[in-house]
Every structure is written in structure tokens, then in C-alpha cells.
PDB file of N, CA and C in Angstrom:
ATOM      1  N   UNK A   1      97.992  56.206  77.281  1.00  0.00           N
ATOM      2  CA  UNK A   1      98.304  57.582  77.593  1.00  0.00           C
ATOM      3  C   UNK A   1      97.991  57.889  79.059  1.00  0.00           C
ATOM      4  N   UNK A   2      97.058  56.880  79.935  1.00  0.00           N
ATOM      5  CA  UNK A   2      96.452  57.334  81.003  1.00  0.00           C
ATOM      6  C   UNK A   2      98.161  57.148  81.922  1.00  0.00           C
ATOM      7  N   UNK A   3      98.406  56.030  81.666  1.00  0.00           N
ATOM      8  CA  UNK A   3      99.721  55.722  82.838  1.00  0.00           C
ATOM      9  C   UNK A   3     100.261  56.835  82.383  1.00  0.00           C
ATOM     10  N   UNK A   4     101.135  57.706  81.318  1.00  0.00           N
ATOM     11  CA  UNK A   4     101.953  58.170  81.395  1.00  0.00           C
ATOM     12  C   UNK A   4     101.464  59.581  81.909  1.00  0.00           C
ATOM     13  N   UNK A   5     100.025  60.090  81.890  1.00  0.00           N
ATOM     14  CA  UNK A   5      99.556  61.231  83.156  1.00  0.00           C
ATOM     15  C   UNK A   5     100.414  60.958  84.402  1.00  0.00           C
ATOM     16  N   UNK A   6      99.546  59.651  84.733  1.00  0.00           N
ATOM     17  CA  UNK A   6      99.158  58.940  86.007  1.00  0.00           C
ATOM     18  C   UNK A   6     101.040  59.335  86.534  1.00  0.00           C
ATOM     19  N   UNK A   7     102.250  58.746  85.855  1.00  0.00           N
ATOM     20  CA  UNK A   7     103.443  59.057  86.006  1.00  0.00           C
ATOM     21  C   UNK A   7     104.029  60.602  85.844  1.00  0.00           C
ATOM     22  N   UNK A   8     103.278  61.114  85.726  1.00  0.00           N
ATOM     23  CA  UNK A   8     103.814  62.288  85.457  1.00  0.00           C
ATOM     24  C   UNK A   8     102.826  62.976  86.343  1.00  0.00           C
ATOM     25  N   UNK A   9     102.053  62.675  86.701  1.00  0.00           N
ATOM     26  CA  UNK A   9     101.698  63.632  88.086  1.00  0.00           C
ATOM     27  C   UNK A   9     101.570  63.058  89.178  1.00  0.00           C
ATOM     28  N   UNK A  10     102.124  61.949  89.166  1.00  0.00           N
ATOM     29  CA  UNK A  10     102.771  61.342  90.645  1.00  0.00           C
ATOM     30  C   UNK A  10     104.101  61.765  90.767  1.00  0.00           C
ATOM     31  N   UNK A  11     104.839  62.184  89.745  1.00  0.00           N
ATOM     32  CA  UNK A  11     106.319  62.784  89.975  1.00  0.00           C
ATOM     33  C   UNK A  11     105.778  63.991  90.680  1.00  0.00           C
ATOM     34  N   UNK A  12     105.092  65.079  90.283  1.00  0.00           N
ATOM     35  CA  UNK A  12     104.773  65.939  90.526  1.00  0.00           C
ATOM     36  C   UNK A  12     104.437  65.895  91.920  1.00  0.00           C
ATOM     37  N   UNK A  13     103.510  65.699  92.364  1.00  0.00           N
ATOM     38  CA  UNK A  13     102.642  64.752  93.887  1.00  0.00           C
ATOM     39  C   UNK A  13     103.667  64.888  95.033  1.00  0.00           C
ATOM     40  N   UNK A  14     104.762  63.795  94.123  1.00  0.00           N
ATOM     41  CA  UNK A  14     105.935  63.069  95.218  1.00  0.00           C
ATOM     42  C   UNK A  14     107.021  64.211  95.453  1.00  0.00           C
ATOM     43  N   UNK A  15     107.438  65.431  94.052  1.00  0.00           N
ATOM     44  CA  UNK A  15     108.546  66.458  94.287  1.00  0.00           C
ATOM     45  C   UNK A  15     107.166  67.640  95.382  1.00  0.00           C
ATOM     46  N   UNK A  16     106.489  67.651  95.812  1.00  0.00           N
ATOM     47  CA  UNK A  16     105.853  68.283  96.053  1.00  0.00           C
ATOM     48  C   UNK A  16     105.697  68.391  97.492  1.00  0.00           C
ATOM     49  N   UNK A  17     105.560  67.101  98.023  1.00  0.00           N
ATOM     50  CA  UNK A  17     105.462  66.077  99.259  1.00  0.00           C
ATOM     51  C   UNK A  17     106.818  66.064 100.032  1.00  0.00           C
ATOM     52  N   UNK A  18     107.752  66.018  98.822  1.00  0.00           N
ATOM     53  CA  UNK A  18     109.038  66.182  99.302  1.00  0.00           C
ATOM     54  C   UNK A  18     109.771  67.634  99.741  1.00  0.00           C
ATOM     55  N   UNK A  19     109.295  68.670  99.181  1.00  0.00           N
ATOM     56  CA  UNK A  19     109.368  70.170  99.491  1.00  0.00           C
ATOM     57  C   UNK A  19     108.638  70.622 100.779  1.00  0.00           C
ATOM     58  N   UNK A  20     107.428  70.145 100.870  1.00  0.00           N
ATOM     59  CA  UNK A  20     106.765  70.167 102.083  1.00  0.00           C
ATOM     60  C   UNK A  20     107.382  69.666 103.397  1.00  0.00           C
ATOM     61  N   UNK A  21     108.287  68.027 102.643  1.00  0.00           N
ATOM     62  CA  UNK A  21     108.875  67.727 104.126  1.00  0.00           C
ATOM     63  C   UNK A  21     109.703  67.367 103.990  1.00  0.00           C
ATOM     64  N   UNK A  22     110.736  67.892 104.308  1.00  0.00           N
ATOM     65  CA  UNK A  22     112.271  67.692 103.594  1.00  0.00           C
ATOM     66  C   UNK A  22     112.878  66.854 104.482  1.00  0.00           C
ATOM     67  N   UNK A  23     113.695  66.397 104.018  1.00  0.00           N
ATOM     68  CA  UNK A  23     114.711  65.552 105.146  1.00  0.00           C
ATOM     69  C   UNK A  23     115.121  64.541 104.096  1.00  0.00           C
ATOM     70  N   UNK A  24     115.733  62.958 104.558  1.00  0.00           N
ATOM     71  CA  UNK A  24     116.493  62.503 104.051  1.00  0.00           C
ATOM     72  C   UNK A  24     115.592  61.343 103.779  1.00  0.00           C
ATOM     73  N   UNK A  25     114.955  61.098 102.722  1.00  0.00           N
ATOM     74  CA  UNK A  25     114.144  60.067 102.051  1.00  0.00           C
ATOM     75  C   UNK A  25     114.472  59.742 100.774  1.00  0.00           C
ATOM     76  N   UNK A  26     113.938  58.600 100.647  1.00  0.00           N
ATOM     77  CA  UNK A  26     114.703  57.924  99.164  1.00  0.00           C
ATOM     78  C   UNK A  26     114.198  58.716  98.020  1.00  0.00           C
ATOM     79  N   UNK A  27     114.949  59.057  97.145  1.00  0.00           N
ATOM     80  CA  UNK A  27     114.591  59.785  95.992  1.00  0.00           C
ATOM     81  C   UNK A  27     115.107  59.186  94.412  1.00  0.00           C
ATOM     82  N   UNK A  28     114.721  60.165  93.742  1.00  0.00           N
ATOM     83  CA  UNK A  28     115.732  59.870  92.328  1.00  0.00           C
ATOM     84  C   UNK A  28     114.135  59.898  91.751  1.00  0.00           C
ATOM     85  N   UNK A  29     114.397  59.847  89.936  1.00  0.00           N
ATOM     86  CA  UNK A  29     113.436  59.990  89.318  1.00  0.00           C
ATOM     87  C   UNK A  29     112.739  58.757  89.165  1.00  0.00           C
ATOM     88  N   UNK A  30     112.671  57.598  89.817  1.00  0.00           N
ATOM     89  CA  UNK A  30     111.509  56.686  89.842  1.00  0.00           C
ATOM     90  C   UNK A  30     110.905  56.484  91.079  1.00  0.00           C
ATOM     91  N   UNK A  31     111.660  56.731  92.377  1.00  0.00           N
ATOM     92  CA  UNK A  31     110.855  56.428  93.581  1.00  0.00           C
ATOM     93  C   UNK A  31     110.412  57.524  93.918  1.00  0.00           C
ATOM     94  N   UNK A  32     110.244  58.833  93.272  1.00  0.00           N
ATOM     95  CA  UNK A  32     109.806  59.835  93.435  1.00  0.00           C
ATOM     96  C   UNK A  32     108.328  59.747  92.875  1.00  0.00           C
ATOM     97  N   UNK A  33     108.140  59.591  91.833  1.00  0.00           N
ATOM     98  CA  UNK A  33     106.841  59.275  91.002  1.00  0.00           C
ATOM     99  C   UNK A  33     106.088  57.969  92.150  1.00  0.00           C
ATOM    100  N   UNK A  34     106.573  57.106  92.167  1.00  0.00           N
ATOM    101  CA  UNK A  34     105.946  56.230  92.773  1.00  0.00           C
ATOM    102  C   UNK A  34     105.463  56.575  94.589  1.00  0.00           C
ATOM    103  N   UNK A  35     105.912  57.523  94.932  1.00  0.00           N
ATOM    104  CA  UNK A  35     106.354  57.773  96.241  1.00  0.00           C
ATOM    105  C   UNK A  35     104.258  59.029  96.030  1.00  0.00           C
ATOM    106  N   UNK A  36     104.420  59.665  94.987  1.00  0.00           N
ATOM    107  CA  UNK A  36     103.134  60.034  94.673  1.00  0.00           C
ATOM    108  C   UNK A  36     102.213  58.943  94.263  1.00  0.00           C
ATOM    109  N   UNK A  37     102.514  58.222  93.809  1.00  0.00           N
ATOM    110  CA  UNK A  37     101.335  57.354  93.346  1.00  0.00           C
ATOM    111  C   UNK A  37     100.730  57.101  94.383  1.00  0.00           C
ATOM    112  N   UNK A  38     101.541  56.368  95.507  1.00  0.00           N
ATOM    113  CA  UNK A  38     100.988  55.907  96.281  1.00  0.00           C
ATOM    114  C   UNK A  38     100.551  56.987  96.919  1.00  0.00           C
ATOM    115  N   UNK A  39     100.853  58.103  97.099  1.00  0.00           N
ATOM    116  CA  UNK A  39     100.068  58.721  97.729  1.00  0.00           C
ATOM    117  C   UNK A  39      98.575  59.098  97.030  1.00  0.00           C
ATOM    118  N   UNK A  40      98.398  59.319  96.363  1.00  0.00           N
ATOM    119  CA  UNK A  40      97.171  59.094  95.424  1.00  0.00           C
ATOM    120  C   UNK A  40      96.427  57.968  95.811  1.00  0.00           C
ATOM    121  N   UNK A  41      96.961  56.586  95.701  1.00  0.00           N
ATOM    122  CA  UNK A  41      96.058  55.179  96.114  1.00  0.00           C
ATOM    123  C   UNK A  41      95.772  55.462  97.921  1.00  0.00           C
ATOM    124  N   UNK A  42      96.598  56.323  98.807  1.00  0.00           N
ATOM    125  CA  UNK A  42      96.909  56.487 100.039  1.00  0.00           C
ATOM    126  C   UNK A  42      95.134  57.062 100.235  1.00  0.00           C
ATOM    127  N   UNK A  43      95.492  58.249  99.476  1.00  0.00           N
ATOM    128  CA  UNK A  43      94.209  59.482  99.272  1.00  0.00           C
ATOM    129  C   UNK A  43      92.905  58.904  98.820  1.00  0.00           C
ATOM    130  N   UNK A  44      92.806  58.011  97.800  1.00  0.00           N
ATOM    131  CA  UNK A  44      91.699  57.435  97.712  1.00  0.00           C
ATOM    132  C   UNK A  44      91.020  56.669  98.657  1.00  0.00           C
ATOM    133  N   UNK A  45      91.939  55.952  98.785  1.00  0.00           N
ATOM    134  CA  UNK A  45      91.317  54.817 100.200  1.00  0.00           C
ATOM    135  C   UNK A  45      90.547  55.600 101.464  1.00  0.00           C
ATOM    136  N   UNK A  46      91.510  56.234 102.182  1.00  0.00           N
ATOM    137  CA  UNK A  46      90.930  56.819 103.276  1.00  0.00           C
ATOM    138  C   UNK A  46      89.926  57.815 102.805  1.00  0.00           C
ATOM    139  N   UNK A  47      90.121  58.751 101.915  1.00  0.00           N
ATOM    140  CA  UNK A  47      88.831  59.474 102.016  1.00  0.00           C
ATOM    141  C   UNK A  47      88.072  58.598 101.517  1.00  0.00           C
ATOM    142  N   UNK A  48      87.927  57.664 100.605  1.00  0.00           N
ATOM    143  CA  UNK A  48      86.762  56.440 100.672  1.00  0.00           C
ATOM    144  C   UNK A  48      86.164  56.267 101.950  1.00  0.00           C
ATOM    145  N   UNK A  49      87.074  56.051 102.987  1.00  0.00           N
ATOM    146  CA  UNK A  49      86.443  55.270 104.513  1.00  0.00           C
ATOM    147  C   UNK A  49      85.882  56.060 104.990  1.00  0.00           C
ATOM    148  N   UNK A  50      86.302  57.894 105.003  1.00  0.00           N
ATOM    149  CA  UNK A  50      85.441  58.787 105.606  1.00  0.00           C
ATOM    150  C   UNK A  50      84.451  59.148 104.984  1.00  0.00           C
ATOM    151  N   UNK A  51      84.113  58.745 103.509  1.00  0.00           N
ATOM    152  CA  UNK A  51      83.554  59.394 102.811  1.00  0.00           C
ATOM    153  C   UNK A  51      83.548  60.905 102.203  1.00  0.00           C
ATOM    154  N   UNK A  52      84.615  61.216 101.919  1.00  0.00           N
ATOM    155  CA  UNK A  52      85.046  62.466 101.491  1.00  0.00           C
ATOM    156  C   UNK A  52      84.657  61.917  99.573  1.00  0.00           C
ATOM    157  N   UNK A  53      85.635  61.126  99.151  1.00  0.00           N
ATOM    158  CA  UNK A  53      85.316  60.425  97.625  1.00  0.00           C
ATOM    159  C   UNK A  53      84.448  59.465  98.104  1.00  0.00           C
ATOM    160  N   UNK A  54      83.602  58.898  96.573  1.00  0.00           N
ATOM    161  CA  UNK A  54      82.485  58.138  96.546  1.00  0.00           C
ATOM    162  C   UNK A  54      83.388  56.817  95.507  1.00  0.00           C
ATOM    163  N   UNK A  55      83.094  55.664  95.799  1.00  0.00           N
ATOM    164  CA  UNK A  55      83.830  54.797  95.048  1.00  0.00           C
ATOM    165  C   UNK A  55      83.345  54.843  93.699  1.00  0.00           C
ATOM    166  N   UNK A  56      84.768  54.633  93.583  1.00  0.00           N
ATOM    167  CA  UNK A  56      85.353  55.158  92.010  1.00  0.00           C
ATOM    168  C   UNK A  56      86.129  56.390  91.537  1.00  0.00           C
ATOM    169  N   UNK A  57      85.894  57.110  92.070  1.00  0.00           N
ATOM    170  CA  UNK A  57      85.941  58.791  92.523  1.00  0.00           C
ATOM    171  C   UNK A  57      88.025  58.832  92.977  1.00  0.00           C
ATOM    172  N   UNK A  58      88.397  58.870  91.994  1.00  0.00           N
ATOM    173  CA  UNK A  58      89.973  59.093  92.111  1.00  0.00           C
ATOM    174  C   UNK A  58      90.175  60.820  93.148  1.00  0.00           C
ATOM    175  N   UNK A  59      91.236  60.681  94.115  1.00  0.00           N
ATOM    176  CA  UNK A  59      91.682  62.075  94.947  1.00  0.00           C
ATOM    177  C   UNK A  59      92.324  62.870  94.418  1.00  0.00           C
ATOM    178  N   UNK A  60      91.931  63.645  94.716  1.00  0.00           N
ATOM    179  CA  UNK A  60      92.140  65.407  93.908  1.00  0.00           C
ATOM    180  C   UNK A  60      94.273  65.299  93.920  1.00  0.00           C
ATOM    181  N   UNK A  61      94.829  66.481  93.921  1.00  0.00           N
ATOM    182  CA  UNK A  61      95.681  66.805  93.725  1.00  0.00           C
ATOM    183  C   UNK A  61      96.094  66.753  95.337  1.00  0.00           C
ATOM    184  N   UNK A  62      95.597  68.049  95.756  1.00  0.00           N
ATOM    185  CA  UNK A  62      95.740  67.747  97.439  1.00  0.00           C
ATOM    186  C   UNK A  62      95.705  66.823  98.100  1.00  0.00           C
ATOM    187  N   UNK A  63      94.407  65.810  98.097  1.00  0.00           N
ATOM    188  CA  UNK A  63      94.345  64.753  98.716  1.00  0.00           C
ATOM    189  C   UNK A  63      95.828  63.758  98.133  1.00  0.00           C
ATOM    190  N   UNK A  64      96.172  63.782  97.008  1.00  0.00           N
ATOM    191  CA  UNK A  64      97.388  63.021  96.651  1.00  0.00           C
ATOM    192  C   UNK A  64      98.405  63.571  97.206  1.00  0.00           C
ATOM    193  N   UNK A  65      98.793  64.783  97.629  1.00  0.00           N
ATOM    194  CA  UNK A  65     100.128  65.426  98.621  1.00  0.00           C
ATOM    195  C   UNK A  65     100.015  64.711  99.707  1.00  0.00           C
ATOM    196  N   UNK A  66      98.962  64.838 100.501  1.00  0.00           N
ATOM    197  CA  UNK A  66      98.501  64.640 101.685  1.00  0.00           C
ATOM    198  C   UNK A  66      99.091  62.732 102.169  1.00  0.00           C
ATOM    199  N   UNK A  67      98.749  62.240 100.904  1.00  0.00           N
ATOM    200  CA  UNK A  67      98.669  60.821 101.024  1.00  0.00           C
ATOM    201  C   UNK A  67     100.012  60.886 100.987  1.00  0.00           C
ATOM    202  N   UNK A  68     100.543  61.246 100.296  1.00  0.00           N
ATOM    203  CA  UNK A  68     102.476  61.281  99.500  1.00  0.00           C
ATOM    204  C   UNK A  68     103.069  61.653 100.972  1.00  0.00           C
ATOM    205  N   UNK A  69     102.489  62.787 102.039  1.00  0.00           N
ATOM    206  CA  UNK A  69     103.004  62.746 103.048  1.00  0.00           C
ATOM    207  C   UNK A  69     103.010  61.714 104.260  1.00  0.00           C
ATOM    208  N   UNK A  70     101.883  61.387 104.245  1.00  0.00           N
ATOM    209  CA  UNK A  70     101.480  59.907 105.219  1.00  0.00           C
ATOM    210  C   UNK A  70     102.922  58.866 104.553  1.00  0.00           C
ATOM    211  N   UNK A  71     102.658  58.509 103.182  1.00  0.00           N
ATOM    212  CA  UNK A  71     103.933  57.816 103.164  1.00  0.00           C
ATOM    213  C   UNK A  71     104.858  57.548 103.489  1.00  0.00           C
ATOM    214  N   UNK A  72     105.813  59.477 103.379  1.00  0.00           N
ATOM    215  CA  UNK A  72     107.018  59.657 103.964  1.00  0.00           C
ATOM    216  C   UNK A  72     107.377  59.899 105.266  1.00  0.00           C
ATOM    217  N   UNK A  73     105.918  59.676 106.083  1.00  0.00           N
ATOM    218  CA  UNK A  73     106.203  60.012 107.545  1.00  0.00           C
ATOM    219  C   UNK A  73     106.148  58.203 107.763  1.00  0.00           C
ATOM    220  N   UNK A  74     105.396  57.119 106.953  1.00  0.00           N
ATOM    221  CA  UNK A  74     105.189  56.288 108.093  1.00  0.00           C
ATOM    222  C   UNK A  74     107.152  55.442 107.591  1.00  0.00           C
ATOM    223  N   UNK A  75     107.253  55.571 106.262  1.00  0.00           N
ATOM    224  CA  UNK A  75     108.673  55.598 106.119  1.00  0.00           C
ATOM    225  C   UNK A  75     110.201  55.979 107.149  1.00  0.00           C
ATOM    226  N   UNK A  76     109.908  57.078 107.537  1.00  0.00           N
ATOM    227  CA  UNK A  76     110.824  57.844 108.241  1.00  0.00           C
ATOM    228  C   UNK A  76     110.466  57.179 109.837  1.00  0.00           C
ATOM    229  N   UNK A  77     109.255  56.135 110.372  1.00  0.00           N
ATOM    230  CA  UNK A  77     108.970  55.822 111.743  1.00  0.00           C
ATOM    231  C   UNK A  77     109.361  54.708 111.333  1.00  0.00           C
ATOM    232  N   UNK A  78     109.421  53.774 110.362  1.00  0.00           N
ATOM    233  CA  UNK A  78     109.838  52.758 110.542  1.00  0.00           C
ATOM    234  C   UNK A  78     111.830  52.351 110.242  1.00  0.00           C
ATOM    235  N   UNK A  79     112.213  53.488 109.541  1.00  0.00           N
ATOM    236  CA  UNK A  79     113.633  53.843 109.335  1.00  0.00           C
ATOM    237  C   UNK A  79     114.457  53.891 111.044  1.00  0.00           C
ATOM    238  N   UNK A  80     113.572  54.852 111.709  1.00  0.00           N
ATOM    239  CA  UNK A  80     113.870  55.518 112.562  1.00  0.00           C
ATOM    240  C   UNK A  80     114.175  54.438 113.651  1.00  0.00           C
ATOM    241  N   UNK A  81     112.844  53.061 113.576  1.00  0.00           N
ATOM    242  CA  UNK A  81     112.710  52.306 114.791  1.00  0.00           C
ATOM    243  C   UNK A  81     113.959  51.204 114.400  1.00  0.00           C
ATOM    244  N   UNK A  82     114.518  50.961 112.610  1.00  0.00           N
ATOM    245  CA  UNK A  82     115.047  50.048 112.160  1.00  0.00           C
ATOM    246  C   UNK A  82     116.863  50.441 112.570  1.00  0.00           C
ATOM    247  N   UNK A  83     117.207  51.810 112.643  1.00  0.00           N
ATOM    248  CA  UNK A  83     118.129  52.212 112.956  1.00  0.00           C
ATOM    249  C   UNK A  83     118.865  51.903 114.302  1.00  0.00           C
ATOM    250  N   UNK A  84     120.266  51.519 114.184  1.00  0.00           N
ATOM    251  CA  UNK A  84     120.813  51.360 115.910  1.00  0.00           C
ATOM    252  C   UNK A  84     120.942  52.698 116.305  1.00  0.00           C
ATOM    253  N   UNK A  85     120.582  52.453 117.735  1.00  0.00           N
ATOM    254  CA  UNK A  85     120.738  53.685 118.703  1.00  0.00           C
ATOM    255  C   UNK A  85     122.346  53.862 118.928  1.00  0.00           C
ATOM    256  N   UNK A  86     122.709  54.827 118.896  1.00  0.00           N
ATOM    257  CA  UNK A  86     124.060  55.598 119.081  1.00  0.00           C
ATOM    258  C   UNK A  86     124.417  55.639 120.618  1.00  0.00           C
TER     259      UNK A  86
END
């Protein structure tokens, strides 16, 4: 039952992340969920390093947007550099 949370509020996370920063990123109903997850694993890690969470200590809701956005920005820099110039 935990994964199907875990999937269902990484959809959430990722449509969330995506409202915040709109533009043209991969979507649809599975890379959306996953697009939160990782932001969640994103959110844990680093506030681990600053010590914001204590290990073990899964990231809040926010901290999972936050991460979901780091994603779609480092996405959109490497799209951006992979693209021919016009």
C-alpha cells in the first residue's frame, strides 16, 4: 500500500511542480508521478546534507515541490544545451 501513496503523491508533487513552472516538459500520467518522486529523493538528499532532515527522516510535501522543481530546471539546461542553435 506504501508504493501506491508513494505514486499517488508523487503525481501530485510532479502536477504541482509543473503549475509552478510551466513550459514544455515531458509529461503524461507516468513521467509525471515519477518526475515527483524524484523530487522527493531530490528533497531528501540535500536537506540531509544541510541538515534540515535527520537520516531516515523522508521530505515534507514542500521540500518534494521544491526537489520536483530542481528536476525540471536541470532538465530544461540540459535540453536547452542538447538543442541546435537556429
Amino acid at each position: 500500500m506504501e508504493i501506491i501513496w508513494t505514486i499517488i503523491i508523487g503525481a501530485i508533487v510532479g502536477l504541482v511542480a509543473k503549475f509552478i513552472m510551466p513550459g514544455k516538459d515531458p509529461g503524461g500520467f507516468i513521467i509525471t508521478p515519477l518526475i515527483g518522486i524524484g523530487g522527493a529523493i531530490v528533497a531528501k538528499y540535500l536537506g540531509q546534507a544541510v541538515g534540515i532532515y535527520d537520516p531516515g527522516q523522508p521530505a515534507g510535501f514542500i521540500g518534494s515541490v521544491i526537489g520536483a522543481i530542481i528536476i525540471l530546471v536541470i532538465y530544461r539546461v540540459i535540453r536547452q544545451k542538447s538543442a541546435p542553435s537556429a
